[in-house]
Protein backbone atom coordinates (compact mmCIF):
# COMPACT_ATOMS: atom_id res chain seq x y z
CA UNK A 1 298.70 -100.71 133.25
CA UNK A 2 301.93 -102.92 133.33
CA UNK A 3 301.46 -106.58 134.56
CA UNK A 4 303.02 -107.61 137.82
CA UNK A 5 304.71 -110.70 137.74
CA UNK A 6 304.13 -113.37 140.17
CA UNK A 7 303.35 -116.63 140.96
CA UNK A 8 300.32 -118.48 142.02
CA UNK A 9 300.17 -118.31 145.59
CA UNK A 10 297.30 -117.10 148.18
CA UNK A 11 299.08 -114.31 149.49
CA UNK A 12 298.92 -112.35 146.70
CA UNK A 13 296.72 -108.95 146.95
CA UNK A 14 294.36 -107.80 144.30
CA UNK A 15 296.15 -104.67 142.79
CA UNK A 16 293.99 -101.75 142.57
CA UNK A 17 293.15 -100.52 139.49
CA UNK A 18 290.00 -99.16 137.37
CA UNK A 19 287.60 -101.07 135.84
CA UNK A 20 287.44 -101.79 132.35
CA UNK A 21 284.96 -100.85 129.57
CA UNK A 22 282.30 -102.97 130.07
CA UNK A 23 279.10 -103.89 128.21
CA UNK A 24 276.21 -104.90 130.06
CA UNK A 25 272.38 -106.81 128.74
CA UNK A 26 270.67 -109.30 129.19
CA UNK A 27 268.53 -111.83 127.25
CA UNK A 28 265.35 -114.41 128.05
CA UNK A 29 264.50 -117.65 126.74
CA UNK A 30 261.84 -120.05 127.85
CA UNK A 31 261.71 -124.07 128.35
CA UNK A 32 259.85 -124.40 125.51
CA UNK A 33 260.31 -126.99 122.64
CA UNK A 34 263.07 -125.65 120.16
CA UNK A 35 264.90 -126.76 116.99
CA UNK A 36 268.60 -127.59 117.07
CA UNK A 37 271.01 -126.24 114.31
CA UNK A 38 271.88 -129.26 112.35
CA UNK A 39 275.60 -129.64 113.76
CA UNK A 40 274.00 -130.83 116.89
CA UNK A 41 270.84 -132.85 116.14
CA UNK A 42 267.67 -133.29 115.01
CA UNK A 43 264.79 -132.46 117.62
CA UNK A 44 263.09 -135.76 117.84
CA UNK A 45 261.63 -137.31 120.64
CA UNK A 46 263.14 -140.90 121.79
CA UNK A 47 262.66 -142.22 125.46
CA UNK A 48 266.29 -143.56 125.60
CA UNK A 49 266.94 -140.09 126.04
CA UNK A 50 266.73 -140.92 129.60
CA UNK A 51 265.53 -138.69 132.73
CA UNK A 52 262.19 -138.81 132.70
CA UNK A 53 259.81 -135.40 131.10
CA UNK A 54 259.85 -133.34 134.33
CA UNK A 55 259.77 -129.62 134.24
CA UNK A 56 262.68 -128.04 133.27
CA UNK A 57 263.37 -124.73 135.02
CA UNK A 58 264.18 -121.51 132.25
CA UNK A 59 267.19 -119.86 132.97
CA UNK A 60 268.07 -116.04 132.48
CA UNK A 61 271.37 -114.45 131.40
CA UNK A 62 272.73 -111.25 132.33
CA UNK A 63 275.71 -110.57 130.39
CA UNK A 64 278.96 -108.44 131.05
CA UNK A 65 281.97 -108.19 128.35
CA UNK A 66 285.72 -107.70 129.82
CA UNK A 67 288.41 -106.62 127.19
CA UNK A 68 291.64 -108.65 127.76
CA UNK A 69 295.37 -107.72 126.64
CA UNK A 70 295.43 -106.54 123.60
CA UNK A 71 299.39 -107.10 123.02
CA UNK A 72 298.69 -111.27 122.42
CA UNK A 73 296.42 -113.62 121.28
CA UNK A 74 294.49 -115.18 124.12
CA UNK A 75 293.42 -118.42 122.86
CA UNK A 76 292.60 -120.33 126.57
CA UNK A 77 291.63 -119.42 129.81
CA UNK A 78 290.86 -120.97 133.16
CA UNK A 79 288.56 -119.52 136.00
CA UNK A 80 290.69 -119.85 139.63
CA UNK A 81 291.07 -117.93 142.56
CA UNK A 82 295.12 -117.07 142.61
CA UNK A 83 294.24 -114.49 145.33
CA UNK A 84 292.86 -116.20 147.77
CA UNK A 85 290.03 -114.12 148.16
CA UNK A 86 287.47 -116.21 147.73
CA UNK A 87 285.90 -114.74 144.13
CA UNK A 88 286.31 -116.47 141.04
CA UNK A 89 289.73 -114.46 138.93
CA UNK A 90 291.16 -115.49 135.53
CA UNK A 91 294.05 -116.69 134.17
CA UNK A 92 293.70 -115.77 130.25
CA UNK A 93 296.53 -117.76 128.00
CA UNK A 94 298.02 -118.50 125.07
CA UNK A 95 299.57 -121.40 124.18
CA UNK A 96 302.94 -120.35 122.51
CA UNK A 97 304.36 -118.57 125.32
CA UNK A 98 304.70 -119.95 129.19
CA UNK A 99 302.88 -116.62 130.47
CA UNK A 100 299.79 -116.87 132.31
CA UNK A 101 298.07 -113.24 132.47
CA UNK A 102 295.48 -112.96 135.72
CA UNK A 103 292.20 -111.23 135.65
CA UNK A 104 290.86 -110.39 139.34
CA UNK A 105 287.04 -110.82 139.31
CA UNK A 106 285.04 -108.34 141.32
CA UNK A 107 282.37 -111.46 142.11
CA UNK A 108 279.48 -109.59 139.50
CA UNK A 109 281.05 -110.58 136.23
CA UNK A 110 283.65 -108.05 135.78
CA UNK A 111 287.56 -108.30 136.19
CA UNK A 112 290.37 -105.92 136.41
CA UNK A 113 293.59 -106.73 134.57
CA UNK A 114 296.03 -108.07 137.72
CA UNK A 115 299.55 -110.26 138.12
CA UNK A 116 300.97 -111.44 135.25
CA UNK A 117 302.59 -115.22 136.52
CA UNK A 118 305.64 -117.20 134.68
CA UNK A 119 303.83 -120.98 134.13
CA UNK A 120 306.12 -124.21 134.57
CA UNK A 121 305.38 -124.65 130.40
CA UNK A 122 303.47 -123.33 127.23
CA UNK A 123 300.22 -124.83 128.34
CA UNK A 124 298.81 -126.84 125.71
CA UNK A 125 295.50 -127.85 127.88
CA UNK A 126 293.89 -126.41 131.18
CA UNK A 127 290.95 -127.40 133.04
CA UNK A 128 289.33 -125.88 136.60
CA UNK A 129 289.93 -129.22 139.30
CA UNK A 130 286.42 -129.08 141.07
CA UNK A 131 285.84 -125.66 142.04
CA UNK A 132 287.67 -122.59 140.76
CA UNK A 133 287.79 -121.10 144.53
CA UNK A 134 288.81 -123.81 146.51
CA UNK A 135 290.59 -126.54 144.46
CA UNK A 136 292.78 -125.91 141.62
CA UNK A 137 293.74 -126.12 137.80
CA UNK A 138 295.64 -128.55 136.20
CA UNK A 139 297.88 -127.83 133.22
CA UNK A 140 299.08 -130.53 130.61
CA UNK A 141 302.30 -129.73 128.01
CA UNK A 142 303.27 -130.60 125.26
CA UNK A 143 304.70 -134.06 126.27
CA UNK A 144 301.32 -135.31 127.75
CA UNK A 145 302.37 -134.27 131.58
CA UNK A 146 300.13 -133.23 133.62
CA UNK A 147 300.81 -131.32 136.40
CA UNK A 148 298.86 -129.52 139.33
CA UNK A 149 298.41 -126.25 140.11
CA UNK A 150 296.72 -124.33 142.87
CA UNK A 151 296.46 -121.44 144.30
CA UNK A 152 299.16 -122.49 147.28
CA UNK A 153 301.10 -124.83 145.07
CA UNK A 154 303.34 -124.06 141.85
CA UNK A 155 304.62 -126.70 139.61
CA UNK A 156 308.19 -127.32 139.76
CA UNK A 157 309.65 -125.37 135.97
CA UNK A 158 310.19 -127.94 133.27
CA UNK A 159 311.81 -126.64 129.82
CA UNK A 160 308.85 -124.96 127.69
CA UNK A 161 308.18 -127.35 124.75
CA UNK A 162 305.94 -126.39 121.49
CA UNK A 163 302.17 -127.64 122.34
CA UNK A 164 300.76 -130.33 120.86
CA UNK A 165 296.80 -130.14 119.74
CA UNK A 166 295.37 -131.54 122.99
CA UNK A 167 292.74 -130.90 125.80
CA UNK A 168 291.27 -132.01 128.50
CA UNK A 169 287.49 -133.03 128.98
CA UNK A 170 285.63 -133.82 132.34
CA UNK A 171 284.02 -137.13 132.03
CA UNK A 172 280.94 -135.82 133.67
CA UNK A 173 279.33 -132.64 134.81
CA UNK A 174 281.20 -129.52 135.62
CA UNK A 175 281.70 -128.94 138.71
CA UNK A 176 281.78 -132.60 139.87
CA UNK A 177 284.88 -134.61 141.21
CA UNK A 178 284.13 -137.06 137.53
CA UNK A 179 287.79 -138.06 136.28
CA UNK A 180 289.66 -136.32 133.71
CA UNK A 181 290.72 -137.30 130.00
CA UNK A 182 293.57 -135.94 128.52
CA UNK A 183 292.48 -135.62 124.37
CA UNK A 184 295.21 -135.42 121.97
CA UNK A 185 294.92 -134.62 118.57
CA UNK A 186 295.52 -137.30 116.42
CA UNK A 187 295.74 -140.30 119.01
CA UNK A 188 293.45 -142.90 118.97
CA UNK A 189 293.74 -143.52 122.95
CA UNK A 190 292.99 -141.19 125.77
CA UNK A 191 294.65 -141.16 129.05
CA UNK A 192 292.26 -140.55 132.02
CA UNK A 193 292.87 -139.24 135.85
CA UNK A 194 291.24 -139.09 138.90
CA UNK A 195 291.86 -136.10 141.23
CA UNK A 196 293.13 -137.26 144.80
CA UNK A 197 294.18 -134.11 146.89
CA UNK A 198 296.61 -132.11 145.38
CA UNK A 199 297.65 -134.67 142.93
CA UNK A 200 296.25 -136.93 140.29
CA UNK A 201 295.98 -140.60 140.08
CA UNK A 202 296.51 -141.97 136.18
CA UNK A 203 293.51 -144.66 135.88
CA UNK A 204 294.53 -146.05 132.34
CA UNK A 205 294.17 -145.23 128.86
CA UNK A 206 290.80 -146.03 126.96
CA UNK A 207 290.18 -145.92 123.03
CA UNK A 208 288.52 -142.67 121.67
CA UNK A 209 284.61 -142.87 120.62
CA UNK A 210 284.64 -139.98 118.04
CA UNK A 211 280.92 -138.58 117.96
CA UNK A 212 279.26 -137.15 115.32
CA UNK A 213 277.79 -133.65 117.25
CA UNK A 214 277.44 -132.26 120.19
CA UNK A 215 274.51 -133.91 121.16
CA UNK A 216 275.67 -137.32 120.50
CA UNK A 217 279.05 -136.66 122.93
CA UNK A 218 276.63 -135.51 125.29
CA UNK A 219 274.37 -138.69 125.27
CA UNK A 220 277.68 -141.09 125.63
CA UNK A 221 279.01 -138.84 128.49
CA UNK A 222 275.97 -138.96 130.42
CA UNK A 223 276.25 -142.98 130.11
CA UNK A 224 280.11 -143.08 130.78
CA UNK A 225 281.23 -144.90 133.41
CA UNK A 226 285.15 -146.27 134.11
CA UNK A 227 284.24 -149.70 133.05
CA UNK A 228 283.09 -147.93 129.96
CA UNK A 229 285.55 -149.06 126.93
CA UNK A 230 285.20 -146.47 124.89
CA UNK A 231 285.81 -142.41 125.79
CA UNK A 232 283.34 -140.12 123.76
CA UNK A 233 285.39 -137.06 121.97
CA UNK A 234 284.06 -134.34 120.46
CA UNK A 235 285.64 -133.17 116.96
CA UNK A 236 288.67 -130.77 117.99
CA UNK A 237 286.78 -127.87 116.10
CA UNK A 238 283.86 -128.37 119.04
CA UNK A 239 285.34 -129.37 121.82
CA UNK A 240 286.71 -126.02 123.54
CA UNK A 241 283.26 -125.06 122.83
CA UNK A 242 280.91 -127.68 124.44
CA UNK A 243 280.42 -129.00 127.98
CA UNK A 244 277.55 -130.72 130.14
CA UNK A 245 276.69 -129.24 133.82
CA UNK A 246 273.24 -129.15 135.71
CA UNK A 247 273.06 -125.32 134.47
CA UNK A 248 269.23 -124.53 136.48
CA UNK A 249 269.68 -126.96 139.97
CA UNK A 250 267.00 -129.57 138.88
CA UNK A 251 269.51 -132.63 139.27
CA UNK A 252 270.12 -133.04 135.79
CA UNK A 253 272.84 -132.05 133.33
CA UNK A 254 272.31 -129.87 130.46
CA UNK A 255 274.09 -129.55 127.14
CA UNK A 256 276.05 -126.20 126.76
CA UNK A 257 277.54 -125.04 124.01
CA UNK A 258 278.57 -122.24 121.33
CA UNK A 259 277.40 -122.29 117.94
CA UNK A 260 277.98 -119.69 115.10
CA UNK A 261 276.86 -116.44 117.71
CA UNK A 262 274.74 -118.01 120.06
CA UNK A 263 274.94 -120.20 123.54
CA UNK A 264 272.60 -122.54 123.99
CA UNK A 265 271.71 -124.89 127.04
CA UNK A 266 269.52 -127.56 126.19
CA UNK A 267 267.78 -130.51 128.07
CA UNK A 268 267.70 -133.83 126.35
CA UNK A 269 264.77 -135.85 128.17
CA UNK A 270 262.25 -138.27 127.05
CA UNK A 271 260.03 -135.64 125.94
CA UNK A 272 262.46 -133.86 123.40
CA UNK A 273 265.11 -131.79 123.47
CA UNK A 274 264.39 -128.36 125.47
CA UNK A 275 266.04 -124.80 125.30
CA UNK A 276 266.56 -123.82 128.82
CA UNK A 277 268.31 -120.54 127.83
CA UNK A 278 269.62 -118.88 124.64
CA UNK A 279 272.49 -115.84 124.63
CA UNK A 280 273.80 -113.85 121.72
CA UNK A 281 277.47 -113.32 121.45
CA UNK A 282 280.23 -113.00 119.23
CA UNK A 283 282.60 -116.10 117.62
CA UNK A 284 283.58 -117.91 120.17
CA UNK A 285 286.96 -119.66 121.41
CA UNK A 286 286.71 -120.91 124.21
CA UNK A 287 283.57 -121.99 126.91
CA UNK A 288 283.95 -122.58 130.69
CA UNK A 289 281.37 -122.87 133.46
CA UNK A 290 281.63 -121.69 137.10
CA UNK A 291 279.62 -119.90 139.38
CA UNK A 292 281.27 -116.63 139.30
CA UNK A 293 278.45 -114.55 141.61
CA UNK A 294 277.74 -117.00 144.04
CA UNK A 295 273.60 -117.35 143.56
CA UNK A 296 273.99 -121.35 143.49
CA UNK A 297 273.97 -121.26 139.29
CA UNK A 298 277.07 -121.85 137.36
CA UNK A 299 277.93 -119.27 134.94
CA UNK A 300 278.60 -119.29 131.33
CA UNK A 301 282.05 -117.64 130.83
CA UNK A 302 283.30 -117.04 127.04
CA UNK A 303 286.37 -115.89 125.24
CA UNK A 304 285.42 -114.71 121.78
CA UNK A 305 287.46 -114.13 118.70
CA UNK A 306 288.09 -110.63 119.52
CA UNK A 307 289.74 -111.56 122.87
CA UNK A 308 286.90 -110.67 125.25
CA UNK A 309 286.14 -112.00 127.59
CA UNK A 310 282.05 -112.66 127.70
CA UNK A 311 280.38 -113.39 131.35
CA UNK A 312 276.69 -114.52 131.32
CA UNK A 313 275.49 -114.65 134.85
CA UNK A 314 272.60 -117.46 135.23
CA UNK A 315 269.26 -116.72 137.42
CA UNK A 316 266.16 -118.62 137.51
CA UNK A 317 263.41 -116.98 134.70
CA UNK A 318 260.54 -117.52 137.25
């Protein structure tokens, strides 16, 4: 179907179209003791690890696959509601061209190809502002700006200018108010924001702490704080791919991240470092987290290679 064009704003009405193809399974993993692939660590045990050996609670996956435009490469997305209706849509992207094209989630995993919206610039780096249904997403260009988006509240248009390598990175769990850094490629200093409102507040730049895997930029972000002098960064090859949220509700965050075909989402305690849950996929892109079905769990959503979208919906195993 064509696109409709648009811009962000509440008002606007899911259109009403068919569903996709869609594939739908599932797959189980257990809290047990596992070994990590040797980009992220080695599975030793070491009590600075920090939150004590309580039980961890497994996590299930039930996994949907949406097929996105096949006319570009979609090499970004970001999970908002520009609807207003309350579910969790998508804005897919690319980074070349200043279109945005939306998704409209059905609230189960699936979405139907909706408005297509002209963006303010090429969006070099997006990021979900607290929740994707009631807050916002912020988009930075090529220049470093950052501006605000939501869905009530479109940027003012700036000139489109060629984006730089950049992203940004929640300094703390998904889902959380933690400030924001703005990573670009090449820079030895990161610029960080708090969110206030509809607007964000610039709280200084800090000097990059490059870490050597995934678990190590996990371990420094857990112990960030803003009189921290040092920002941990992932390797650009990892970072679209990596994040930390409390995946199962037991007050601590987890590790999540894509490696070669899998996701994992591990628990780093005192005890060792625990699988919590395990999905297959395809080569990955890009990795956000947001509770798309409303059970209380965040979601793992994935763009692969093959622009597809991947959902894996997150239940309790027990």
């Amino acid at each position: 179907m064509a696109a409709q064009e648009g811009q962000l704003s509440s008002a606007l009405p899911p259109p009403a179209v068919a569903l996709p193809d869609v594939s739908m399974r599932s797959t189980f993993d257990s809290a047990t003791p596992t070994s990590l692939p040797s980009s992220i660590g080695a599975d030793t045990p070491d009590a600075d690890r920090g939150r004590g050996d309580v039980g961890t609670v497994a996590l299930v996956f039930s996994q949907t696959r949406t097929p996105l435009v096949d006319f570009v490469r979609i090499d970004d997305f970001v999970p908002c509601d520009f609807n207003g209706d309350g579910v969790v849509d998508i804005l897919a992207l690319n980074r070349r061209i200043s279109d945005g094209f939306g998704y409209v989630g059905a609230g189960n995993g699936l979405f139907v190809e909706g408005p297509s919206f002209d963006l303010p610039f090429w969006p070099a780096a997006t990021i979900v502002l607290g929740s994707a249904v009631d807050n916002g997403i912020v988009l930075a260009n090529a220049e470093s700006a950052v501006s605000f988006l939501s869905p009530a509240l479109f940027a003012a248009s700036v000139q489109p200018a060629r984006p730089a390598s950049m992203s940004l990175m929640r300094l703390g769990a998904e889902g959380t108010a933690a400030p924001l850094a703005l990573i670009v490629e090449g820079r030895d200093r990161v610029q960080v924001f708090a969110a206030e409102g509809a607007s964000l507040a610039p709280l200084g730049e800090y000097a990059v702490s490059l870490a050597t895997d995934a678990l190590d930029w996990f371990r420094q972000l857990r112990e960030w704080s803003p009189g921290t002098a040092t920002i941990p960064v992932l390797p650009e090859s990892g970072r679209a791919l990596s994040a930390a949220a409390d995946m199962n509700n037991d007050g601590d965050a987890e590790l999540v991240y894509c490696e070669g075909e899998e996701l994992h989402v591990m628990r780093d305690s005192a005890g060792g470092v625990l699988s919590v849950a395990t999905a297959q996929l395809a080569a990955a892109v890009a990795l956000r987290l947001v509770d798309i079905d409303k059970n209380g769990y965040l979601d793992a959503v994935v763009l692969l290679k093959t622009n597809v979208l991947e959902v894996c919906l997150a239940f309790p195993a027990n």
